[in-house]
N, C-alpha and C. Protein backbone atom coordinates (compact mmCIF):
# COMPACT_ATOMS: atom_id res chain seq x y z
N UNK A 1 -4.83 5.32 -3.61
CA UNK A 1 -4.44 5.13 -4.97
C UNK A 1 -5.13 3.87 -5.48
N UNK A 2 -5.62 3.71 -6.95
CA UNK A 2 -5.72 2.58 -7.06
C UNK A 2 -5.50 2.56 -8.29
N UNK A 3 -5.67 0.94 -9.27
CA UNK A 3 -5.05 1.07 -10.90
C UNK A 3 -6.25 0.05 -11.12
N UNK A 4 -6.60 0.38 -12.35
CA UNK A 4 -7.34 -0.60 -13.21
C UNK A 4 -6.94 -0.54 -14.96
N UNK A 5 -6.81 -1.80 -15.07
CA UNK A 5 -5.96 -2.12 -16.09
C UNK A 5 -6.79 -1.97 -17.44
N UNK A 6 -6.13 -1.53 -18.60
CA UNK A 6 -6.54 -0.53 -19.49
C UNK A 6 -7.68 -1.73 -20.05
N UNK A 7 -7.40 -3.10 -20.65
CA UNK A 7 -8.54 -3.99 -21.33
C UNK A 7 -9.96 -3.73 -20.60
N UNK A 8 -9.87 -3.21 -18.92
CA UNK A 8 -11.39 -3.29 -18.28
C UNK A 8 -12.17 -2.07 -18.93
N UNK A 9 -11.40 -0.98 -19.61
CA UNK A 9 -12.60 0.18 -19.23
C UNK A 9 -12.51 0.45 -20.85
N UNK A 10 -13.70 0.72 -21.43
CA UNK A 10 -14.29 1.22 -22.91
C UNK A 10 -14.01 2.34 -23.12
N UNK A 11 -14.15 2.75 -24.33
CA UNK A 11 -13.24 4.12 -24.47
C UNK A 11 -14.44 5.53 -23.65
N UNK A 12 -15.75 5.02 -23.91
CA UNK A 12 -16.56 5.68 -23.07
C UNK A 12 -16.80 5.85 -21.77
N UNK A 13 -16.05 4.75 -20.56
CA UNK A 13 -16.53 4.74 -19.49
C UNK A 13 -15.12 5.55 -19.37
N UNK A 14 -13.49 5.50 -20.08
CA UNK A 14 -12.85 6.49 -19.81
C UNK A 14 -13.33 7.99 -19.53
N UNK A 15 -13.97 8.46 -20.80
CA UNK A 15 -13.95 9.60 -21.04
C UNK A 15 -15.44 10.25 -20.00
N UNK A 16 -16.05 9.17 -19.41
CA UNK A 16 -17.03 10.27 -18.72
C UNK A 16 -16.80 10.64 -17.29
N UNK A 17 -15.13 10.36 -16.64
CA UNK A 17 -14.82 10.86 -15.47
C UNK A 17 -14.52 10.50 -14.34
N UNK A 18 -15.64 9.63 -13.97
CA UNK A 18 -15.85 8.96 -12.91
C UNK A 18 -16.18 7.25 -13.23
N UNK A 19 -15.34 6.41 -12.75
CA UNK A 19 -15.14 5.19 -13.55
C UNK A 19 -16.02 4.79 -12.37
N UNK A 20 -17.24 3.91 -12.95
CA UNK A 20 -17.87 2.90 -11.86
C UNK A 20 -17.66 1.26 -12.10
N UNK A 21 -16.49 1.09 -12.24
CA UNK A 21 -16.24 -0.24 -11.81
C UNK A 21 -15.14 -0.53 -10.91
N UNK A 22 -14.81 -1.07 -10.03
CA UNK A 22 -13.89 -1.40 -8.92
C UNK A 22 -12.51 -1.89 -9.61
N UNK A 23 -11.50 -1.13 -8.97
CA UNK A 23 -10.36 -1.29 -9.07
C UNK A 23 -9.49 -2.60 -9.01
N UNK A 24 -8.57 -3.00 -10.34
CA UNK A 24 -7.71 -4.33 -9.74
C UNK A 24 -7.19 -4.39 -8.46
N UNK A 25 -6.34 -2.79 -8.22
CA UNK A 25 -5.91 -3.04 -6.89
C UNK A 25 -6.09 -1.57 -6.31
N UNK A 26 -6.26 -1.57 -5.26
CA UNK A 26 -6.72 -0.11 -4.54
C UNK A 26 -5.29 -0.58 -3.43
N UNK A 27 -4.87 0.90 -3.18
CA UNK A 27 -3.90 1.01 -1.92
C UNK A 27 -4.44 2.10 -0.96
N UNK A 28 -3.82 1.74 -0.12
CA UNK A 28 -4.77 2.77 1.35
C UNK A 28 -2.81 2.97 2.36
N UNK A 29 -2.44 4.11 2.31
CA UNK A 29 -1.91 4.54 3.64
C UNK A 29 -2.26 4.68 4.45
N UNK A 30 -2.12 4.05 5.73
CA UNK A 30 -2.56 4.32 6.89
C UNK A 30 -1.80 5.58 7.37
N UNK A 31 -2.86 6.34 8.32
CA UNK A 31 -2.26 7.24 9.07
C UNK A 31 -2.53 7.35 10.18
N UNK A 32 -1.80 8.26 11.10
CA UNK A 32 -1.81 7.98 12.66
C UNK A 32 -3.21 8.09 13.27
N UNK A 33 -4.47 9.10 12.56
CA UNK A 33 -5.55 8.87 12.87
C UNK A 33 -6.45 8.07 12.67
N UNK A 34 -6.42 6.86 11.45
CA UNK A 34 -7.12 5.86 11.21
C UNK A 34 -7.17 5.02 11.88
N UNK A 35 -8.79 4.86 12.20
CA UNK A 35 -9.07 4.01 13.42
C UNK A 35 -8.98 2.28 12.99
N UNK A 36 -8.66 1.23 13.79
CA UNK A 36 -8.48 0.31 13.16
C UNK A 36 -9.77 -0.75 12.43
N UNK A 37 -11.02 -0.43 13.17
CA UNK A 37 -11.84 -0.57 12.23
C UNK A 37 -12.69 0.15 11.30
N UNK A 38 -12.13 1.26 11.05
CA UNK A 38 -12.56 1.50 9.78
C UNK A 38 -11.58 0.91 9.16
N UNK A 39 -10.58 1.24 8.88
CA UNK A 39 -9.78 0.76 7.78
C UNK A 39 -9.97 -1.14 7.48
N UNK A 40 -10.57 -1.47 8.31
CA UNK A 40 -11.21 -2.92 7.96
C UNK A 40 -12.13 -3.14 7.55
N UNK A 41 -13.03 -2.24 7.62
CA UNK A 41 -14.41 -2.32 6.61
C UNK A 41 -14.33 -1.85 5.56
N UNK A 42 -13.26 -0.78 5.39
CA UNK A 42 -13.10 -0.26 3.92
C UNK A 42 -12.16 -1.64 3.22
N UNK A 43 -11.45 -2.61 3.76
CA UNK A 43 -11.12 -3.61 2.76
C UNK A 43 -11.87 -4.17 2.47
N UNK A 44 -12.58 -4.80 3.76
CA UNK A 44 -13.71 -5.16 2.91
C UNK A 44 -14.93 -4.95 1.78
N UNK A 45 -14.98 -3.85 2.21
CA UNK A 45 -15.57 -3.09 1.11
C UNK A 45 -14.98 -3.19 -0.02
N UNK A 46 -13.52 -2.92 -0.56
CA UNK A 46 -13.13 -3.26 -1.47
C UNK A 46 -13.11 -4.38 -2.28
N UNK A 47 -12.93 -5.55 -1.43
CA UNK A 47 -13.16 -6.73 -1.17
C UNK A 47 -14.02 -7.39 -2.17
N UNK A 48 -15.40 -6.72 -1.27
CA UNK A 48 -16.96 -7.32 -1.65
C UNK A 48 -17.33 -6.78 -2.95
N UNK A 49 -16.62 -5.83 -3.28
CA UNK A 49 -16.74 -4.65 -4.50
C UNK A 49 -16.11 -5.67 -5.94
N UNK A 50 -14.96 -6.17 -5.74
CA UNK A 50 -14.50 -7.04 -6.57
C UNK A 50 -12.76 -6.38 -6.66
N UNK A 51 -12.53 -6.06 -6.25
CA UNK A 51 -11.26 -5.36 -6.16
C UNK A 51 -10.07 -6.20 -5.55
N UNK A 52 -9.03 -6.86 -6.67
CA UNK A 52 -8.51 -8.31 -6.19
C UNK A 52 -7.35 -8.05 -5.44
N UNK A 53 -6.57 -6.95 -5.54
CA UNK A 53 -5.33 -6.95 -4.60
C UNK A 53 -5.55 -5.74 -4.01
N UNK A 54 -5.47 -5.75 -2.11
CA UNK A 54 -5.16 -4.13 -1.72
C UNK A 54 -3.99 -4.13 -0.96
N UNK A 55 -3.60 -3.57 -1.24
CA UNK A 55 -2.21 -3.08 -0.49
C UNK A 55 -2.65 -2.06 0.66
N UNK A 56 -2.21 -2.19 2.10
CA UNK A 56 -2.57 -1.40 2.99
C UNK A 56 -0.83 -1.29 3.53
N UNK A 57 -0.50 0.31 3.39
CA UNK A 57 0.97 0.52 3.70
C UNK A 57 1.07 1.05 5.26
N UNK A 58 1.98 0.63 6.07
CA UNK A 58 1.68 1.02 7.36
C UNK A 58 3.36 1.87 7.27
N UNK A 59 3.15 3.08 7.29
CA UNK A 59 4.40 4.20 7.18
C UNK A 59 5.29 3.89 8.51
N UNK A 60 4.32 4.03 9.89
CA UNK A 60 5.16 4.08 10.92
C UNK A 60 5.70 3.02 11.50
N UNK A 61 5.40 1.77 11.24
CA UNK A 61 6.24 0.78 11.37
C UNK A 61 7.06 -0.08 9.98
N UNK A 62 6.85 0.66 8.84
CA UNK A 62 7.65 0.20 8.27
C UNK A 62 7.07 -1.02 7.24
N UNK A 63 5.65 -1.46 7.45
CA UNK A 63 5.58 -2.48 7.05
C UNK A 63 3.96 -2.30 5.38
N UNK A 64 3.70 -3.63 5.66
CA UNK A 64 2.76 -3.57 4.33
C UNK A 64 1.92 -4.94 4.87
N UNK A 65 0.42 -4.61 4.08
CA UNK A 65 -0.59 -5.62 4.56
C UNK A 65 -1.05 -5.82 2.77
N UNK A 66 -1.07 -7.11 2.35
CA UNK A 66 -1.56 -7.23 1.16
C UNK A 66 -2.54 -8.34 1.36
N UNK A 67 -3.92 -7.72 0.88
CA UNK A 67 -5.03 -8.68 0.86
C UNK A 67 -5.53 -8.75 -0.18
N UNK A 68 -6.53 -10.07 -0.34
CA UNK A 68 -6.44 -10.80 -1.65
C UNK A 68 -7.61 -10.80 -2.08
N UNK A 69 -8.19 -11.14 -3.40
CA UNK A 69 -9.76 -11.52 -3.39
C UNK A 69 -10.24 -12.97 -2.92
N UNK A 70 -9.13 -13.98 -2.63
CA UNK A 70 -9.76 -15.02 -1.94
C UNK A 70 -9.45 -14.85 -0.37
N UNK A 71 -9.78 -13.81 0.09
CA UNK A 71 -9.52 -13.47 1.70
C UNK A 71 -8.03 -13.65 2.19
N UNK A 72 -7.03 -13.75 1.51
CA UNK A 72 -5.98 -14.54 2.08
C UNK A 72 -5.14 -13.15 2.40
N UNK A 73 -4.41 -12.89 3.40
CA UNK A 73 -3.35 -11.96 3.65
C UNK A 73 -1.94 -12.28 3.77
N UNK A 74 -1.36 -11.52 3.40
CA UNK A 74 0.43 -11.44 3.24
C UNK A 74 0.58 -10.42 4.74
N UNK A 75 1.38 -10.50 5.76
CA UNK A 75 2.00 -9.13 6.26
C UNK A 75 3.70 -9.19 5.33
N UNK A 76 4.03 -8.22 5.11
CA UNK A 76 5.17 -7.68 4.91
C UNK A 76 6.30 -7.12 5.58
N UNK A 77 7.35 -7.41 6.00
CA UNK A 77 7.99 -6.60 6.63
C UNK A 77 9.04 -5.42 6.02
N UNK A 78 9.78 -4.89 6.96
CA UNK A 78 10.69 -3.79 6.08
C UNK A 78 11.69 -4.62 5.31
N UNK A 79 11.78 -5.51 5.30
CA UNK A 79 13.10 -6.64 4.13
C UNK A 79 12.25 -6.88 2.97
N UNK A 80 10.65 -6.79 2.94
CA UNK A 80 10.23 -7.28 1.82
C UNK A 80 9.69 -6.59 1.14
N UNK A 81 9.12 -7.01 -0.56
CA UNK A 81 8.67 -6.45 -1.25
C UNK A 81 7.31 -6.62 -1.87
N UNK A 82 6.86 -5.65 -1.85
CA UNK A 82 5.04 -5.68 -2.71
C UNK A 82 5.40 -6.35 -3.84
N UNK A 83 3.98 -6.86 -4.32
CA UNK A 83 4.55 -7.86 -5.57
C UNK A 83 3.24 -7.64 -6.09
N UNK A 84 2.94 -7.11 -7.53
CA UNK A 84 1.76 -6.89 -8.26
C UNK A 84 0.71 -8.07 -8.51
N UNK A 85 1.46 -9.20 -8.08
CA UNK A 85 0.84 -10.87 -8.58
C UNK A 85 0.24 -10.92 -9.89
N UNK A 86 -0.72 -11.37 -9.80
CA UNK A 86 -1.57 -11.48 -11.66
C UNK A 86 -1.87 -10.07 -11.90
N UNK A 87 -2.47 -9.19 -10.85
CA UNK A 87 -2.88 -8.13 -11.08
C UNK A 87 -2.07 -6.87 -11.86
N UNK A 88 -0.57 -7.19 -11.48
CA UNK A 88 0.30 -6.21 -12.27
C UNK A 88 1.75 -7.24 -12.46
N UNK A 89 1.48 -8.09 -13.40
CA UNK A 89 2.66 -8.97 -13.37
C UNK A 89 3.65 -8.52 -13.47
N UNK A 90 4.72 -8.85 -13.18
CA UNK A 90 6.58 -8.28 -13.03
C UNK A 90 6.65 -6.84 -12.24
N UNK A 91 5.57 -6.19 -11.58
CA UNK A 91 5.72 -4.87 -10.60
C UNK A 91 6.09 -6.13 -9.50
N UNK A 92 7.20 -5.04 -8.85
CA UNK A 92 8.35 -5.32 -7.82
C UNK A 92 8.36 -3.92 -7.55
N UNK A 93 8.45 -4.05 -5.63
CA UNK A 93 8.40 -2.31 -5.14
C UNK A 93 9.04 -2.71 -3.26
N UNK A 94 10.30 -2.70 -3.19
CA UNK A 94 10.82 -3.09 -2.30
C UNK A 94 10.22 -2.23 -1.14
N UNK A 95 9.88 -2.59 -0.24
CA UNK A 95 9.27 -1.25 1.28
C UNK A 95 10.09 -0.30 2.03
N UNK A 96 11.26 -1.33 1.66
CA UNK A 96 13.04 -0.05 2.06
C UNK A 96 13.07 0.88 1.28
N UNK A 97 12.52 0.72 -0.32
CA UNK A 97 12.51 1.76 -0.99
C UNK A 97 11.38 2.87 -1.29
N UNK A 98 10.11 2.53 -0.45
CA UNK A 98 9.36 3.09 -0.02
C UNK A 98 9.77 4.22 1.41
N UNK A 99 10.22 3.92 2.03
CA UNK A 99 11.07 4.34 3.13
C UNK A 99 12.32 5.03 3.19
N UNK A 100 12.96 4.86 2.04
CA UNK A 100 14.25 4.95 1.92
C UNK A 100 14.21 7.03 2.11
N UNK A 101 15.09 7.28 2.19
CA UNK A 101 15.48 8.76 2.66
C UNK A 101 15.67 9.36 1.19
N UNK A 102 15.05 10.85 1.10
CA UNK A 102 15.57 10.99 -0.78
C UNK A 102 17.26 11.38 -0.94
N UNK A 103 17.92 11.35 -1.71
CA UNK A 103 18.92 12.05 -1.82
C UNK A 103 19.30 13.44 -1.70
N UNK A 104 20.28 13.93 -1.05
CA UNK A 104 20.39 15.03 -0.73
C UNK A 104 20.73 15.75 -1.74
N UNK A 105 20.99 17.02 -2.19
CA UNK A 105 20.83 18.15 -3.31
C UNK A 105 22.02 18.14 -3.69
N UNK A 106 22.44 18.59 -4.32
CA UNK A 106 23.73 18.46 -5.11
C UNK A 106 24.52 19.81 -4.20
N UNK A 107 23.86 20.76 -3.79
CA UNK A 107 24.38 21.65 -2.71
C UNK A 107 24.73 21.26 -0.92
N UNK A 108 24.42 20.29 -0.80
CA UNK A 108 23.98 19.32 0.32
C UNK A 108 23.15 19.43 0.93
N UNK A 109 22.29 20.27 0.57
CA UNK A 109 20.81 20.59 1.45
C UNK A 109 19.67 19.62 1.51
């Protein structure tokens, strides 16, 4: 997933499809087959690209990796929450509620 915020893109680079400028923030789920260095060259890649916050979500333990455009990393645990920083000011996204179980059906299924 990633978001780029509406002031970056012209009404033309909208409309032709494929946006070529790098994302404020790109997110990456990890999954059980991602090897651990690829998924490190693709931050970097993001990185070097200009892309200032990535969020890397780790499902099976619960946790979150947020890296920065001045190299700096956050780990996250399951008590804490993603935080949009400059990039999406006042987004708040707790990881319990990423995790959290959906509600069951009004039939109880």
């Amino acid at each position: 997933m990633s978001f780029i915020a509406r002031g970056r893109l012209t009404r033309a680079q909208y409309r032709e499809g494929h946006v070529r400028i790098p994302p404020d923030l790109a997110v990456e789920v990890v999954s059980p087959h991602d090897r651990v260095n690829e998924l490190e060259d693709t931050i970097q890649e993001y990185l070097t690209a200009g892309v200032r916050l990535v969020w890397v979500v780790h499902p099976t333990n619960k946790t979150a990796t947020v890296y920065r455009q001045n190299r700096t990393a956050t780990h996250l645990g399951p008590e804490d929450s993603l935080d949009g920083e400059g990039v999406l000011p006042g987004f708040r996204c707790a990881l319990a509620d990423l995790y959290a179980e959906p509600p069951e059906d009004e039939d109880g299924a």
